[in-house]
N, C-alpha and C. Protein backbone atom coordinates (compact mmCIF):
# COMPACT_ATOMS: atom_id res chain seq x y z
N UNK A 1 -16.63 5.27 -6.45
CA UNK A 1 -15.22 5.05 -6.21
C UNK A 1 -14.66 6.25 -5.44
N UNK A 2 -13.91 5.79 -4.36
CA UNK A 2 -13.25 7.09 -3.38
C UNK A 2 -11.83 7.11 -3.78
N UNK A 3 -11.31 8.06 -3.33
CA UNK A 3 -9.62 7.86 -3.81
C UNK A 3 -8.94 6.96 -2.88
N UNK A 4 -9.95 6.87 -1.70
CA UNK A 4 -9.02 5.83 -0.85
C UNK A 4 -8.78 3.89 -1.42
N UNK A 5 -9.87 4.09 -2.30
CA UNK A 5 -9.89 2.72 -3.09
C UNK A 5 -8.60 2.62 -3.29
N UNK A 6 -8.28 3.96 -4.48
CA UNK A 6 -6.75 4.06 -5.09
C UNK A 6 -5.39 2.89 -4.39
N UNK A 7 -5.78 2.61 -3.25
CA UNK A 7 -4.45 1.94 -2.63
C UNK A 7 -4.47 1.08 -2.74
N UNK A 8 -5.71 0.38 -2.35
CA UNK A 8 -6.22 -0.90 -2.40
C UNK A 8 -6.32 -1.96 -3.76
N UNK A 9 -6.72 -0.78 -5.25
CA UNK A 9 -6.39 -1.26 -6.21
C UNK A 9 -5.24 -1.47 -6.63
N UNK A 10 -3.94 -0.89 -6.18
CA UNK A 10 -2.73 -0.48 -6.22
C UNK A 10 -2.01 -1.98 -6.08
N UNK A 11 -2.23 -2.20 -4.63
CA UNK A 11 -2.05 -2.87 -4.03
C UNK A 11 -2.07 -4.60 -4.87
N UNK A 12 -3.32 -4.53 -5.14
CA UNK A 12 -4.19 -5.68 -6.03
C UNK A 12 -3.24 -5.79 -7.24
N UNK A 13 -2.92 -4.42 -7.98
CA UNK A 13 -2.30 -4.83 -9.26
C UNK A 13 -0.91 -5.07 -8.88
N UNK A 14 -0.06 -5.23 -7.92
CA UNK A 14 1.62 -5.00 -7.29
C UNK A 14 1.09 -6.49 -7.26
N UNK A 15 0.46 -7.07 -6.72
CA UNK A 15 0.19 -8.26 -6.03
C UNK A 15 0.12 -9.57 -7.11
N UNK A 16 -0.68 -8.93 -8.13
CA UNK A 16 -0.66 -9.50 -9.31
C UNK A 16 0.46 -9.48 -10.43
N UNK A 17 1.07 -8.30 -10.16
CA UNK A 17 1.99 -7.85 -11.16
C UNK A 17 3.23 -9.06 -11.05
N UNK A 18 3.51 -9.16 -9.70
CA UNK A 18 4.51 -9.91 -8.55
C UNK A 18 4.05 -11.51 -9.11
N UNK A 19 3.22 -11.56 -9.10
CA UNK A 19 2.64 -13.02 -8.98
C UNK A 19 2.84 -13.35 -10.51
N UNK A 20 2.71 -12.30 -11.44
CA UNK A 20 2.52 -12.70 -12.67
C UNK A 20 3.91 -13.34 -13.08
N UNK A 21 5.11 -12.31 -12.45
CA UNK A 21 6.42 -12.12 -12.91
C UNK A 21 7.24 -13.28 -12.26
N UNK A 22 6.49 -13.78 -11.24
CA UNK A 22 7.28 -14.90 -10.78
C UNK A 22 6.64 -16.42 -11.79
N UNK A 23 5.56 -16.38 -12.38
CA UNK A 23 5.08 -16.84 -13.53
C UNK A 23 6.07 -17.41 -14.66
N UNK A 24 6.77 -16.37 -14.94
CA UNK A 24 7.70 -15.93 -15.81
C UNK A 24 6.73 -15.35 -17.14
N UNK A 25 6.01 -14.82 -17.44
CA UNK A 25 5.49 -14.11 -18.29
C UNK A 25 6.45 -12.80 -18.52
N UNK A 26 6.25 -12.58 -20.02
CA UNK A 26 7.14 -11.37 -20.40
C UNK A 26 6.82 -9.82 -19.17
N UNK A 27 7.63 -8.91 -19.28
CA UNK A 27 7.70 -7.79 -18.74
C UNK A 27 5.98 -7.14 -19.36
N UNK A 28 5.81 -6.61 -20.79
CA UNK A 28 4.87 -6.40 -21.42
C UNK A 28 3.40 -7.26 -21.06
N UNK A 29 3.41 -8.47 -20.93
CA UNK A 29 2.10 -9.01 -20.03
C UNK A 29 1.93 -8.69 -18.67
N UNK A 30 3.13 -8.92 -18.08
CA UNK A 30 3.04 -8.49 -16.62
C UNK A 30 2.45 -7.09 -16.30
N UNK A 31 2.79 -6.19 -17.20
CA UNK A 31 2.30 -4.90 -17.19
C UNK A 31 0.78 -4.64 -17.80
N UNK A 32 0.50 -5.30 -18.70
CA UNK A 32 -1.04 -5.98 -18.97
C UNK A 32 -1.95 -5.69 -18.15
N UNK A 33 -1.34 -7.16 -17.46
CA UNK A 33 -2.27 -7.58 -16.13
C UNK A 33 -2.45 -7.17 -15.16
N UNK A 34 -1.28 -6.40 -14.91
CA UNK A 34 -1.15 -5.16 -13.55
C UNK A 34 -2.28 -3.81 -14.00
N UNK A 35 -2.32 -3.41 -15.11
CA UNK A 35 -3.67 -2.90 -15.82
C UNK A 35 -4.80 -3.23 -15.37
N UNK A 36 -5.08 -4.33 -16.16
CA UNK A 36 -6.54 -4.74 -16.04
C UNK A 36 -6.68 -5.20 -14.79
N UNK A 37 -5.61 -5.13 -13.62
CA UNK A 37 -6.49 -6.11 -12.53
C UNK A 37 -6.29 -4.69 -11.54
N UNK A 38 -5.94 -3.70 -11.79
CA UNK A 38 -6.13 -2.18 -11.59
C UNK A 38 -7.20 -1.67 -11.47
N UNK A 39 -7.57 -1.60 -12.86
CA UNK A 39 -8.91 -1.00 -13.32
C UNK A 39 -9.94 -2.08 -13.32
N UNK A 40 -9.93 -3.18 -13.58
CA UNK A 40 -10.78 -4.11 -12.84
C UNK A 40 -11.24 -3.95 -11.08
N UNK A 41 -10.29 -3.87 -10.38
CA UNK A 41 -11.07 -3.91 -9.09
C UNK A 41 -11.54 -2.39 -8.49
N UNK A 42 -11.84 -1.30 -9.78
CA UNK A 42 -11.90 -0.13 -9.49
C UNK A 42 -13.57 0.02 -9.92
N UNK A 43 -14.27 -1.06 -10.82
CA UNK A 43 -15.19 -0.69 -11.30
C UNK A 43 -16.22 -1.53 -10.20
N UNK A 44 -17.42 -1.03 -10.14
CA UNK A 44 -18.21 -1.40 -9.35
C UNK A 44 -18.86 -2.82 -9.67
N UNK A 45 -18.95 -3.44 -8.17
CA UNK A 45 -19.59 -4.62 -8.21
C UNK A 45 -20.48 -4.95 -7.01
N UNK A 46 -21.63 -5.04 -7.53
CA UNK A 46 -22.89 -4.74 -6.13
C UNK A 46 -22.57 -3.40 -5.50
N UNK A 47 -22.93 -3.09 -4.33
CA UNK A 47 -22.51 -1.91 -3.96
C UNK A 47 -21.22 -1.31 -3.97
N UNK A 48 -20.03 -1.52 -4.01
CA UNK A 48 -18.73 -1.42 -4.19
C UNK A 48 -18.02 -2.48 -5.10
N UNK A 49 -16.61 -1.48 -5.32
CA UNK A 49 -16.02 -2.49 -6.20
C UNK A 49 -15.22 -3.30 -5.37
N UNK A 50 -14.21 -4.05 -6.32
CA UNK A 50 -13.66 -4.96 -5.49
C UNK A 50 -12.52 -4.01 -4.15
N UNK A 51 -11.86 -3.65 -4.48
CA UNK A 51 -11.14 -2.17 -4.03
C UNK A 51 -11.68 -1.71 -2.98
N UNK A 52 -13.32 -1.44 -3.06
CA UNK A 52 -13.80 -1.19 -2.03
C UNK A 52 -13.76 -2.13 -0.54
N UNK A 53 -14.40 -3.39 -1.25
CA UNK A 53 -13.61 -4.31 -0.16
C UNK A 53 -12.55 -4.64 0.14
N UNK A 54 -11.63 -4.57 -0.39
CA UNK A 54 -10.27 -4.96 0.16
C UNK A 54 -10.32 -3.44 1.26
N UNK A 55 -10.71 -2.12 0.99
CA UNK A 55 -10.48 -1.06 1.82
C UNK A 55 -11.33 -1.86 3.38
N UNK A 56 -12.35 -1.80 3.09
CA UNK A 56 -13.00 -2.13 4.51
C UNK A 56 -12.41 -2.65 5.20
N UNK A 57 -10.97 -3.94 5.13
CA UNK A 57 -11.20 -4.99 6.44
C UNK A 57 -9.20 -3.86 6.79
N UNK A 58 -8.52 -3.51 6.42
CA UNK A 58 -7.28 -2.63 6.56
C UNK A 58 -7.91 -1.07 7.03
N UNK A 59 -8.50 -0.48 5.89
CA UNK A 59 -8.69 0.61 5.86
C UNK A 59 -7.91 1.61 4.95
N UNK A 60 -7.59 2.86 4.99
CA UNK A 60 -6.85 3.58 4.01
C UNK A 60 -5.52 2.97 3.97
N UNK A 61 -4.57 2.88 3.31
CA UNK A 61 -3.36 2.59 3.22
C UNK A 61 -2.36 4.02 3.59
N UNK A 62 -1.50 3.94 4.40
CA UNK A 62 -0.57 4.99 4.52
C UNK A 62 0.30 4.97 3.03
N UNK A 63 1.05 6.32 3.54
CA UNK A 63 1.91 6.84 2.62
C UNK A 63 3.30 6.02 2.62
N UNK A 64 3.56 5.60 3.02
CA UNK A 64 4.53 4.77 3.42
C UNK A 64 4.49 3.03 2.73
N UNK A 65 3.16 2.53 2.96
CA UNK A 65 2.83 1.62 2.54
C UNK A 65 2.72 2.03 0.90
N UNK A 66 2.27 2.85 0.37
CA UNK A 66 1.90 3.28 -1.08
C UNK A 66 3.16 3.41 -1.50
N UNK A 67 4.29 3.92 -1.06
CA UNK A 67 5.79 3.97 -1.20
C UNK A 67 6.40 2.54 -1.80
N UNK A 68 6.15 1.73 -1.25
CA UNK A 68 6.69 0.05 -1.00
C UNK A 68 5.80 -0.49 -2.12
N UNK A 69 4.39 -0.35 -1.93
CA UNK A 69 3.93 -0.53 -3.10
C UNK A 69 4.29 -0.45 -4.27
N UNK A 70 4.48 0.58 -5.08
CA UNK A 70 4.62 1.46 -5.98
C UNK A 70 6.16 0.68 -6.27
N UNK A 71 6.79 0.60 -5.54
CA UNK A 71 8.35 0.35 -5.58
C UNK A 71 8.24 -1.35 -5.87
N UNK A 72 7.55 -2.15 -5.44
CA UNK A 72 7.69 -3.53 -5.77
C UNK A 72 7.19 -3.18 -7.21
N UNK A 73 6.02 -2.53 -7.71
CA UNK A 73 5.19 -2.85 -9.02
C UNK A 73 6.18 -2.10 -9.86
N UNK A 74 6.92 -1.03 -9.43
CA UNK A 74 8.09 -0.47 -10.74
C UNK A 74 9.03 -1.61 -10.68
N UNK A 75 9.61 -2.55 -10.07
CA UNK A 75 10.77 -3.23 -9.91
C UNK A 75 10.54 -4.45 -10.45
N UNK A 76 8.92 -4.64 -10.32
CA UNK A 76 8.45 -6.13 -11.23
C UNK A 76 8.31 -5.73 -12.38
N UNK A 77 8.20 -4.45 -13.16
CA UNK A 77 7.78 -4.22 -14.56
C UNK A 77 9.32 -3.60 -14.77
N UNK A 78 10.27 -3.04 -14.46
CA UNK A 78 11.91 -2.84 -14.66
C UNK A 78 12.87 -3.72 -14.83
N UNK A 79 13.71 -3.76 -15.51
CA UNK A 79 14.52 -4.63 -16.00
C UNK A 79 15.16 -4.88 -14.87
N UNK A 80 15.93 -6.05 -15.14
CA UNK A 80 16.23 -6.89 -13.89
C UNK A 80 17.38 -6.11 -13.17
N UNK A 81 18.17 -5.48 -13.52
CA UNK A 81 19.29 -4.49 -12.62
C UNK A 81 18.78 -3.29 -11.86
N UNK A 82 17.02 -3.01 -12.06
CA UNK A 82 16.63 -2.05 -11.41
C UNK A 82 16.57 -1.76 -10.43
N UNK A 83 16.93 -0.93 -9.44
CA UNK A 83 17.37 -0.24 -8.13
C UNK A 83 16.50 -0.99 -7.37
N UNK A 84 17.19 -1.48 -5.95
CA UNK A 84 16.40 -1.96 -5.16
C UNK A 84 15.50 -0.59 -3.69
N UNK A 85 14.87 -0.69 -3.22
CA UNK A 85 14.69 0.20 -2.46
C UNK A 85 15.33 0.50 -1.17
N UNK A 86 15.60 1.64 -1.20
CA UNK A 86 16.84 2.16 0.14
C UNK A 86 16.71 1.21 1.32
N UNK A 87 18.02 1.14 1.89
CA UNK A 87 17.40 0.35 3.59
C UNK A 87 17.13 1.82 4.15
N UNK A 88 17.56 2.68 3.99
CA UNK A 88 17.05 4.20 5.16
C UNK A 88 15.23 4.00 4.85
N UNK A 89 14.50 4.15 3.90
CA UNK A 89 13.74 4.46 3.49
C UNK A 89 13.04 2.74 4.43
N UNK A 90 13.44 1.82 4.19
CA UNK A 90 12.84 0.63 4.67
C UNK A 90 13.26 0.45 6.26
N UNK A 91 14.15 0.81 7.01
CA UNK A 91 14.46 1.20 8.04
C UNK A 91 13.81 1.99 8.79
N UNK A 92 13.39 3.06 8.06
CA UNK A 92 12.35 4.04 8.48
C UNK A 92 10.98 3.50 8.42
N UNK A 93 10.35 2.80 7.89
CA UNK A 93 9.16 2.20 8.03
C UNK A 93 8.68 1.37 9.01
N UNK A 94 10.45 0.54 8.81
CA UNK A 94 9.66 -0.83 9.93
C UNK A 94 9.84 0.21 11.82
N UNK A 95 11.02 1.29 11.78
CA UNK A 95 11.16 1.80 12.83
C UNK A 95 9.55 2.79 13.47
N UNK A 96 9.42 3.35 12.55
CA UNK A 96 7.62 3.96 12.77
C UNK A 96 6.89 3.31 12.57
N UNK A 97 6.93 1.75 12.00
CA UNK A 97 5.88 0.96 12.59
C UNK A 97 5.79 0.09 13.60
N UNK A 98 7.07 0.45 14.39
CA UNK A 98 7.04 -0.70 15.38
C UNK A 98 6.99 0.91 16.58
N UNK A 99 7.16 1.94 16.29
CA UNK A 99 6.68 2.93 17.59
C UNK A 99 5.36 3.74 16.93
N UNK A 100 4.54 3.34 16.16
CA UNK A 100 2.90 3.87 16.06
C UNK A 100 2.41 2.43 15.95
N UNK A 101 2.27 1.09 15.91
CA UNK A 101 1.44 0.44 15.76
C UNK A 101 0.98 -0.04 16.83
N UNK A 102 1.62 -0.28 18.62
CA UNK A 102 1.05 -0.94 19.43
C UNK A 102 0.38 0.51 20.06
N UNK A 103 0.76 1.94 19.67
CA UNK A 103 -0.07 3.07 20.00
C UNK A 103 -1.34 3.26 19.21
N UNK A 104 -1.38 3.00 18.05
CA UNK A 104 -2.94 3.14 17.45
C UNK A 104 -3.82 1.64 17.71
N UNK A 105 -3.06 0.69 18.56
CA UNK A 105 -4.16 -0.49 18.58
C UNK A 105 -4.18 -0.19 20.22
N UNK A 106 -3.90 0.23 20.61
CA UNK A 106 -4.44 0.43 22.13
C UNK A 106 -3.82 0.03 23.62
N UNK A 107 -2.54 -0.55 22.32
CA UNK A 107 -1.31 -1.43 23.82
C UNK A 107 -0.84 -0.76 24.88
N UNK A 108 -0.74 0.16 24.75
CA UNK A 108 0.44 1.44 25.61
C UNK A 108 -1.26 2.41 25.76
N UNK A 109 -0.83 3.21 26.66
CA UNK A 109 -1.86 4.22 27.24
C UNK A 109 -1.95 5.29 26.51
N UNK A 110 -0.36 5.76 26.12
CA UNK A 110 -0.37 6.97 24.89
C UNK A 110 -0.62 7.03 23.39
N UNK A 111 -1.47 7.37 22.84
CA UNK A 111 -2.21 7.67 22.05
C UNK A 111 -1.24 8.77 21.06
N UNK A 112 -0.22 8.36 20.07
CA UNK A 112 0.45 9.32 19.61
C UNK A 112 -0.05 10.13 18.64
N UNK A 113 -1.50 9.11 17.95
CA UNK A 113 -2.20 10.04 16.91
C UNK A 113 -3.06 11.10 17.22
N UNK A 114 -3.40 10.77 18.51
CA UNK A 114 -4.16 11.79 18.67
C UNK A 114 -3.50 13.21 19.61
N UNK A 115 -2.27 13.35 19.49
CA UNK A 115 -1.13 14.19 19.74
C UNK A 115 -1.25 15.44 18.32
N UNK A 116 -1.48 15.05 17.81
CA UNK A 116 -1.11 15.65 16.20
C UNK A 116 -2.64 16.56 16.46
N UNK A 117 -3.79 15.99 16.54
CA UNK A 117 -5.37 16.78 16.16
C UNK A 117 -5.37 17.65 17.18
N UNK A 118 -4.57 17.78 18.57
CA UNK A 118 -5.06 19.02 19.04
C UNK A 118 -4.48 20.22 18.66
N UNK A 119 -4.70 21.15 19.42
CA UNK A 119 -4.41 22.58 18.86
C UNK A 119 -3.00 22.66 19.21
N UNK A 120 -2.15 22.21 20.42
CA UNK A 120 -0.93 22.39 20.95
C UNK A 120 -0.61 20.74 20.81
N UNK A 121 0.23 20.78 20.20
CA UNK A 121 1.69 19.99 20.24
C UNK A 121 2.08 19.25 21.48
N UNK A 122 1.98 18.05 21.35
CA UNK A 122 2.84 17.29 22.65
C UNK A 122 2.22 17.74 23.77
N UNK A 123 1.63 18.24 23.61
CA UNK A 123 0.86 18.53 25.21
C UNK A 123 0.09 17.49 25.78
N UNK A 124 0.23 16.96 26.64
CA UNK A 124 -0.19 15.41 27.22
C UNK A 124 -1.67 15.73 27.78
């Protein structure tokens, strides 16, 4: 198990947690199942666990994405008046993902990630 699994299982239990709660199962099961289907896709199966595959076909999950995550699975296990998540904070996501995503798939010529690994800054 790598820590990059960590997202992927994350992910799995938000997904489930969500799914459970629209179910209508109590708060206390929902949180259950967001458990076991956690630590379930963390333990190994054939060469990797499940976690592992879900990593392969995405890849690591950003920080950003783990943000949203984290925030649906507290809001499905929180009582129903619990804070929804900022629009700045969701504003800011969809805005850096709509100016890094057609740059890390290859649309545009500039390459913004690879701006960051050299030694100087913005230097074209």
């Amino acid at each position: 198990m790598t820590a990059a699994a960590m997202g992927p299982a994350l992910a799995l239990a938000a997904l489930a947690g969500a799914a459970a709660s629209c179910g209508g199962l109590r708060r206390s099961a929902v949180a259950g199942l967001a458990a076991v289907v956690f630590a379930g896709s963390l333990i190994p199966w054939g060469a990797t666990s499940v976690a592992g595959y879900v990593l392969a076909f995405p890849g690591p999950l950003s920080a950003a994405t783990l943000v949203l995550i984290v925030q649906l699975l507290l809001r499905t296990l929180a009582a129903p008046g619990a804070p929804r998540p900022s629009s700045t904070l969701l504003g800011c996501v969809i805005v850096s993902g709509l100016l890094l995503y057609p740059a890390s798939t290859g649309l545009v010529a500039l390459d913004v990630y690879d701006l960051g690994f050299h030694g100087r800054p913005f230097q074209f």
